[in-house]
C-alpha atoms as a PDB file:
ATOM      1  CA  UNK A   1      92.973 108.491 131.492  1.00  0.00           C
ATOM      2  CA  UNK A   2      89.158 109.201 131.253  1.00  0.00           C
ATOM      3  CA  UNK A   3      87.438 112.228 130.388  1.00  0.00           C
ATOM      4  CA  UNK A   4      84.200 112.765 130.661  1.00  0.00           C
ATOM      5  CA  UNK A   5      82.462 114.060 127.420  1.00  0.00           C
ATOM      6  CA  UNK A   6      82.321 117.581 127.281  1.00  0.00           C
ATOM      7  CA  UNK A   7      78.709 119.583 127.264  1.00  0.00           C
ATOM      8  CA  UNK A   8      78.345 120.443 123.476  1.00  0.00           C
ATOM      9  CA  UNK A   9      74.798 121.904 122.830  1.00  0.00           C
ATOM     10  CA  UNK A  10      73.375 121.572 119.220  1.00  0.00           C
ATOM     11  CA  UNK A  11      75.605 124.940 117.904  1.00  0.00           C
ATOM     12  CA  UNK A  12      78.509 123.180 119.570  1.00  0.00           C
ATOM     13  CA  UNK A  13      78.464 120.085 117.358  1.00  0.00           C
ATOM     14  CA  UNK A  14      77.422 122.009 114.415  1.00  0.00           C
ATOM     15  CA  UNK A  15      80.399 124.338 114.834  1.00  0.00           C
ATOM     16  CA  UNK A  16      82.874 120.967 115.020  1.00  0.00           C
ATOM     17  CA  UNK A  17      81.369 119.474 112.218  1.00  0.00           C
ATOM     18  CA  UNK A  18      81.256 121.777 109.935  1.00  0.00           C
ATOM     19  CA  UNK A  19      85.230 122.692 110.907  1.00  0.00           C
ATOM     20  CA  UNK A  20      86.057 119.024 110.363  1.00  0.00           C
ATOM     21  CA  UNK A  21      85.209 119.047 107.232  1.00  0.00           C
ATOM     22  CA  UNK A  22      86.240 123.049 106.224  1.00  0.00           C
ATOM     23  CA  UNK A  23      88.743 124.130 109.033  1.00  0.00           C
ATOM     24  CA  UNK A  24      89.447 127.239 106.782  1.00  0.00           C
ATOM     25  CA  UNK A  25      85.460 128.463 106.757  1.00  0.00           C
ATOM     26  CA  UNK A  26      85.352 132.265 107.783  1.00  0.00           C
ATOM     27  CA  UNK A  27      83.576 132.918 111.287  1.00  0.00           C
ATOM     28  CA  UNK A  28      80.792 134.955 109.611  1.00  0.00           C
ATOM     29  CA  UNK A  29      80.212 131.530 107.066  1.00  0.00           C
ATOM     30  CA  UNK A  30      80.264 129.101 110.054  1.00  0.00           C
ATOM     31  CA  UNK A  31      77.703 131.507 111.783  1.00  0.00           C
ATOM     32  CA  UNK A  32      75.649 131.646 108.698  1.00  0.00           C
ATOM     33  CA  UNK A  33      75.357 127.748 108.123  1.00  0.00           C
ATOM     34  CA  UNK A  34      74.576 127.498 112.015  1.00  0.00           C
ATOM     35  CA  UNK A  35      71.503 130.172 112.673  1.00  0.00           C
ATOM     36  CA  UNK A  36      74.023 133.000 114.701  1.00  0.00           C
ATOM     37  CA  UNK A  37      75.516 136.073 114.229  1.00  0.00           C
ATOM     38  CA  UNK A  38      79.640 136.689 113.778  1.00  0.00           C
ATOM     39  CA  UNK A  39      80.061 137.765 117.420  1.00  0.00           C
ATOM     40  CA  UNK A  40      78.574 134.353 119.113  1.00  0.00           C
ATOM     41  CA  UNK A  41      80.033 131.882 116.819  1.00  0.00           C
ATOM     42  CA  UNK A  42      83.518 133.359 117.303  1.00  0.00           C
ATOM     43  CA  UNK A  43      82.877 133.185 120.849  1.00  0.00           C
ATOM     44  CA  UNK A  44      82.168 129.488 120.933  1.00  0.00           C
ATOM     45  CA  UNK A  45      84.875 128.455 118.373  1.00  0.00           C
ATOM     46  CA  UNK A  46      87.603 130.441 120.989  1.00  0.00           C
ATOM     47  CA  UNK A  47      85.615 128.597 123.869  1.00  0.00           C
ATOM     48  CA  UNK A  48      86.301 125.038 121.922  1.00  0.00           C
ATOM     49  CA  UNK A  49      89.704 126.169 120.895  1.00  0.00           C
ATOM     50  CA  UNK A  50      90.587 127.216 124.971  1.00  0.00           C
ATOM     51  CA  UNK A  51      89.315 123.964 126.295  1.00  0.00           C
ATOM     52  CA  UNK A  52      91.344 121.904 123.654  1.00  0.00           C
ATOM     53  CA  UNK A  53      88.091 120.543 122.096  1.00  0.00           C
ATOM     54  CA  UNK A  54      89.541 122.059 118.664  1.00  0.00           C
ATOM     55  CA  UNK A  55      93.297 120.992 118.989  1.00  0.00           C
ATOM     56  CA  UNK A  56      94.246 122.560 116.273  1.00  0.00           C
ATOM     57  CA  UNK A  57      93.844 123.011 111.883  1.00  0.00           C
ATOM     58  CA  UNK A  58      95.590 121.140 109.518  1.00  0.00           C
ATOM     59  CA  UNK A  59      95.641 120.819 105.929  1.00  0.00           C
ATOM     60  CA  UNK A  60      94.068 117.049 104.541  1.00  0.00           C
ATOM     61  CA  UNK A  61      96.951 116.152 102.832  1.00  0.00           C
ATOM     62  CA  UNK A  62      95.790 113.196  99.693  1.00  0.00           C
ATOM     63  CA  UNK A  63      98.078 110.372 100.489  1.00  0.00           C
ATOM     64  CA  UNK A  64      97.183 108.971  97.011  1.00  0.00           C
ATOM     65  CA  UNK A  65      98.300 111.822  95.260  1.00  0.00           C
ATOM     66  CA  UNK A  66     101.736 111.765  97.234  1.00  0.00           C
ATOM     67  CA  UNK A  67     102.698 108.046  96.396  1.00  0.00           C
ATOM     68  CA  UNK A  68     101.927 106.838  99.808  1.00  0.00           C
ATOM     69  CA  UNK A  69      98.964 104.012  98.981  1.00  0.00           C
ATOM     70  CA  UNK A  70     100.504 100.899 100.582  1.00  0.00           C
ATOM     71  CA  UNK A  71      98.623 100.806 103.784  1.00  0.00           C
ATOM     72  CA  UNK A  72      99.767  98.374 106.198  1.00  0.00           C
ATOM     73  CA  UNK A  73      98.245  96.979 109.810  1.00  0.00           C
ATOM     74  CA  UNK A  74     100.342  95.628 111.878  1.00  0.00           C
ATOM     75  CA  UNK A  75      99.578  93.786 115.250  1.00  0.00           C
ATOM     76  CA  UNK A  76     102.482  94.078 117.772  1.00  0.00           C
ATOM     77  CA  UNK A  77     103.160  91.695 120.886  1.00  0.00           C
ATOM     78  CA  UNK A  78     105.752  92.755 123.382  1.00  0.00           C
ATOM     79  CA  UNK A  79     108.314  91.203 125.442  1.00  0.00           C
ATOM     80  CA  UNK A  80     107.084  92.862 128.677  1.00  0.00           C
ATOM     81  CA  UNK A  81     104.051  95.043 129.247  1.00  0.00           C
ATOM     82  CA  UNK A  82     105.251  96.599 132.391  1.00  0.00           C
ATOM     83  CA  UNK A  83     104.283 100.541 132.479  1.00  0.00           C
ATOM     84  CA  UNK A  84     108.338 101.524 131.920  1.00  0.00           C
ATOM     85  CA  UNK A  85     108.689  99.339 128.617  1.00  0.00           C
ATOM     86  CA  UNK A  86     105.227 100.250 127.717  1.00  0.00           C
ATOM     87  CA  UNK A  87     106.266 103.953 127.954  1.00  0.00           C
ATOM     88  CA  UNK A  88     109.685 103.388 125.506  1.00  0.00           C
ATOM     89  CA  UNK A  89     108.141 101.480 123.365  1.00  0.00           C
ATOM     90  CA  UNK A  90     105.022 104.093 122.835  1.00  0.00           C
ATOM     91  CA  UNK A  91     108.414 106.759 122.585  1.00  0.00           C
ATOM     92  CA  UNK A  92     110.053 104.925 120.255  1.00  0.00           C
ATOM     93  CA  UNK A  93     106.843 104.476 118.311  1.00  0.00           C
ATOM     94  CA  UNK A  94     106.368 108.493 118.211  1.00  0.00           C
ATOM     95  CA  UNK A  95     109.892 109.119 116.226  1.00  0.00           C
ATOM     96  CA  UNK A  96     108.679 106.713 112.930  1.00  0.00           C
ATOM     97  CA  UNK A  97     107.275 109.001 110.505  1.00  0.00           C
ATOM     98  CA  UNK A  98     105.843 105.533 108.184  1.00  0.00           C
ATOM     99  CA  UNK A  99     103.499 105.205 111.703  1.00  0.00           C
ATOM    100  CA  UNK A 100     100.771 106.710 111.306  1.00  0.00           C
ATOM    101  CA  UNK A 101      98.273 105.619 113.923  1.00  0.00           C
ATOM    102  CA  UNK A 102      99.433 103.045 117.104  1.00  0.00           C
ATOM    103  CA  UNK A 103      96.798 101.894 119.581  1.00  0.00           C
ATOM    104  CA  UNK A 104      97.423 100.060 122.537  1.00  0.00           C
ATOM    105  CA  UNK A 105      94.627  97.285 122.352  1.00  0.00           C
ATOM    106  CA  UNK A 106      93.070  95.103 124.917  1.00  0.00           C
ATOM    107  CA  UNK A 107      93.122  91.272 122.606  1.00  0.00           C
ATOM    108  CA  UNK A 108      96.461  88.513 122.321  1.00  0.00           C
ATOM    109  CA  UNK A 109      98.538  91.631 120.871  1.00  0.00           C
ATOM    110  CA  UNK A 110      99.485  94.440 122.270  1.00  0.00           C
ATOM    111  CA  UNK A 111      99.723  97.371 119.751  1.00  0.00           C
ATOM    112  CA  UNK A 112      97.445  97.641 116.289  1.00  0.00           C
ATOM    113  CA  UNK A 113      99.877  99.734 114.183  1.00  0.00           C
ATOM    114  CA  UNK A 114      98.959 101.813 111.094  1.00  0.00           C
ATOM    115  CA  UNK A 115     101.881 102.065 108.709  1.00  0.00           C
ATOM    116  CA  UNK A 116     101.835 103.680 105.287  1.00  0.00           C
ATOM    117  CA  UNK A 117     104.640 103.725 102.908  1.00  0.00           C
ATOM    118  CA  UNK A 118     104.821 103.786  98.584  1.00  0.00           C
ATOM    119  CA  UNK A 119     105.063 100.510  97.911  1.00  0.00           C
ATOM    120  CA  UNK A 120     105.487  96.593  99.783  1.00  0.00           C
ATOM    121  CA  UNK A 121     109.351  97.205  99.313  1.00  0.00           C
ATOM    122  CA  UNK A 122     109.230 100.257 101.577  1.00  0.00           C
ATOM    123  CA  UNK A 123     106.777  98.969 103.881  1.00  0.00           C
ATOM    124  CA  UNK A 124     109.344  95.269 103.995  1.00  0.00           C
ATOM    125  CA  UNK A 125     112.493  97.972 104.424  1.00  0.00           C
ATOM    126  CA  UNK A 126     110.314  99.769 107.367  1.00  0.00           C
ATOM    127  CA  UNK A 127     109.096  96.545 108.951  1.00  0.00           C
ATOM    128  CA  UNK A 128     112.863  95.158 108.968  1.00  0.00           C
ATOM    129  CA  UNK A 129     114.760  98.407 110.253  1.00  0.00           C
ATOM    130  CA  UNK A 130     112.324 100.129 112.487  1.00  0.00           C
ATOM    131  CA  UNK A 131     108.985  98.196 113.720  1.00  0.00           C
ATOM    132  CA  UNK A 132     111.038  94.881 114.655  1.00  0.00           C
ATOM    133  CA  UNK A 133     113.840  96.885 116.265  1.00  0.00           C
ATOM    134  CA  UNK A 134     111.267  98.565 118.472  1.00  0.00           C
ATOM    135  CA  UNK A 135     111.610  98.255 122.276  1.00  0.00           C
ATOM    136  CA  UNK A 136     110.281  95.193 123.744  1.00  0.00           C
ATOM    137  CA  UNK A 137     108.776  93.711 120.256  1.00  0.00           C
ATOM    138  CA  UNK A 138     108.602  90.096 120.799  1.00  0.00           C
ATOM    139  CA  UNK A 139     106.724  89.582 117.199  1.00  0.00           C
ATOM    140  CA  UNK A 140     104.725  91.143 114.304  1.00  0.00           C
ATOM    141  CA  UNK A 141     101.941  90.146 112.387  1.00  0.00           C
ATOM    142  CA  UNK A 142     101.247  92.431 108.918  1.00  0.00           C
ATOM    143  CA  UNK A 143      97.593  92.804 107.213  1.00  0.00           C
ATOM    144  CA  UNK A 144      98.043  94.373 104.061  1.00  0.00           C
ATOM    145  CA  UNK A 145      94.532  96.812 103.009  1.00  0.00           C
ATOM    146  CA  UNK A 146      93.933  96.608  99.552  1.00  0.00           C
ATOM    147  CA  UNK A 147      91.244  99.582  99.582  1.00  0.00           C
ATOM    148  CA  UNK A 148      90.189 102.156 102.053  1.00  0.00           C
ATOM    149  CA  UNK A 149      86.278 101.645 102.352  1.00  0.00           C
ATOM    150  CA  UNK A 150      85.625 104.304 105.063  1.00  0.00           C
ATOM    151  CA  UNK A 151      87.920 107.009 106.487  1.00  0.00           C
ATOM    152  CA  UNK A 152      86.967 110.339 108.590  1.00  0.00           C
ATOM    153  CA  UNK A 153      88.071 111.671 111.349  1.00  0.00           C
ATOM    154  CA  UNK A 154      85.719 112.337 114.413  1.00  0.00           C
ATOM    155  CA  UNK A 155      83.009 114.629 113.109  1.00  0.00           C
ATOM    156  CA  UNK A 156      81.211 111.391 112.330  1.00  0.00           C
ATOM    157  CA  UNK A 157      80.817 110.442 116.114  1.00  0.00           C
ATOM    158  CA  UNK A 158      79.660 113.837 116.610  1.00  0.00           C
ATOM    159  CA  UNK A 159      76.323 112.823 115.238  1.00  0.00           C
ATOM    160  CA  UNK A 160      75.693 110.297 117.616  1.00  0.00           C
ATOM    161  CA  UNK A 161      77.045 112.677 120.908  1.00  0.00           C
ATOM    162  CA  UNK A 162      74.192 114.855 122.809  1.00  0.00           C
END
């Protein structure tokens, strides 16, 4: 499904940006570091946060810091690629916690999956009991990272909208 890109003026984008990367900033701070009073800034976060443009706040949790550095990316080919498998298999995806990203991709594979675990022992145990039993996986292939170069979210393509 297509959307078509929202109308963010410059305060707009500064107002995600700056919430991307501090989602616990006070109103009057936000309208400080973006040239407007209290009143207007809380106006246009409510606007963002009533059109679904801000989905919600979350804490950045450090996966590091948690055990959870064995970063895996796995391409996925199905059996069948008709919309009711598609839809079981993108289910089924939803319940595994050691997913954290899936993308349905247009290439000779189906799904890129992004699966974290503590170590290539979990990550084997994960691969073996819950990616392969998926429905409709025909086969896997694994790419193992070995460092994150770049990761943000998307306040980065902010800079390029408008």
């Amino acid at each position: 499904m297509q959307m078509n890109r929202p109308d963010l003026d410059r305060f707009d984008r500064l107002i995600l940006k700056i919430l991307a990367e501090d989602g616990r900033i006070s109103v009057a701070d936000l309208g400080r570091r973006i040239g407007l009073s209290k009143s207007p800034t809380q106006a246009r976060v409510k606007r963002l946060e009533s059109e679904g443009i801000i989905a919600g706040y979350r804490a950045l949790l450090d996966p590091i810091r948690l055990g959870l550095d064995h970063v895996a990316f796995v391409e996925v080919r199905l059996t069948d690629t008709r919309e009711k498998a598609l839809a079981e298999f993108n289910a089924a995806v939803r319940k595994v916690a050691e997913i954290e990203q899936a993308h349905m991709i247009a290439s000779n594979f189906d799904y890129l999956l992004k699966i974290r675990t503590g170590s290539m022992s979990e990550y084997r145990a994960v691969l073996a009991e819950k990616i392969s039993s998926l429905p409709h996986v025909a086969n896997t292939s694994t790419f193992v990272a070995m460092e994150a170069v770049k990761e943000t979210g998307v306040s980065g393509a902010l800079e390029g909208m408008g």
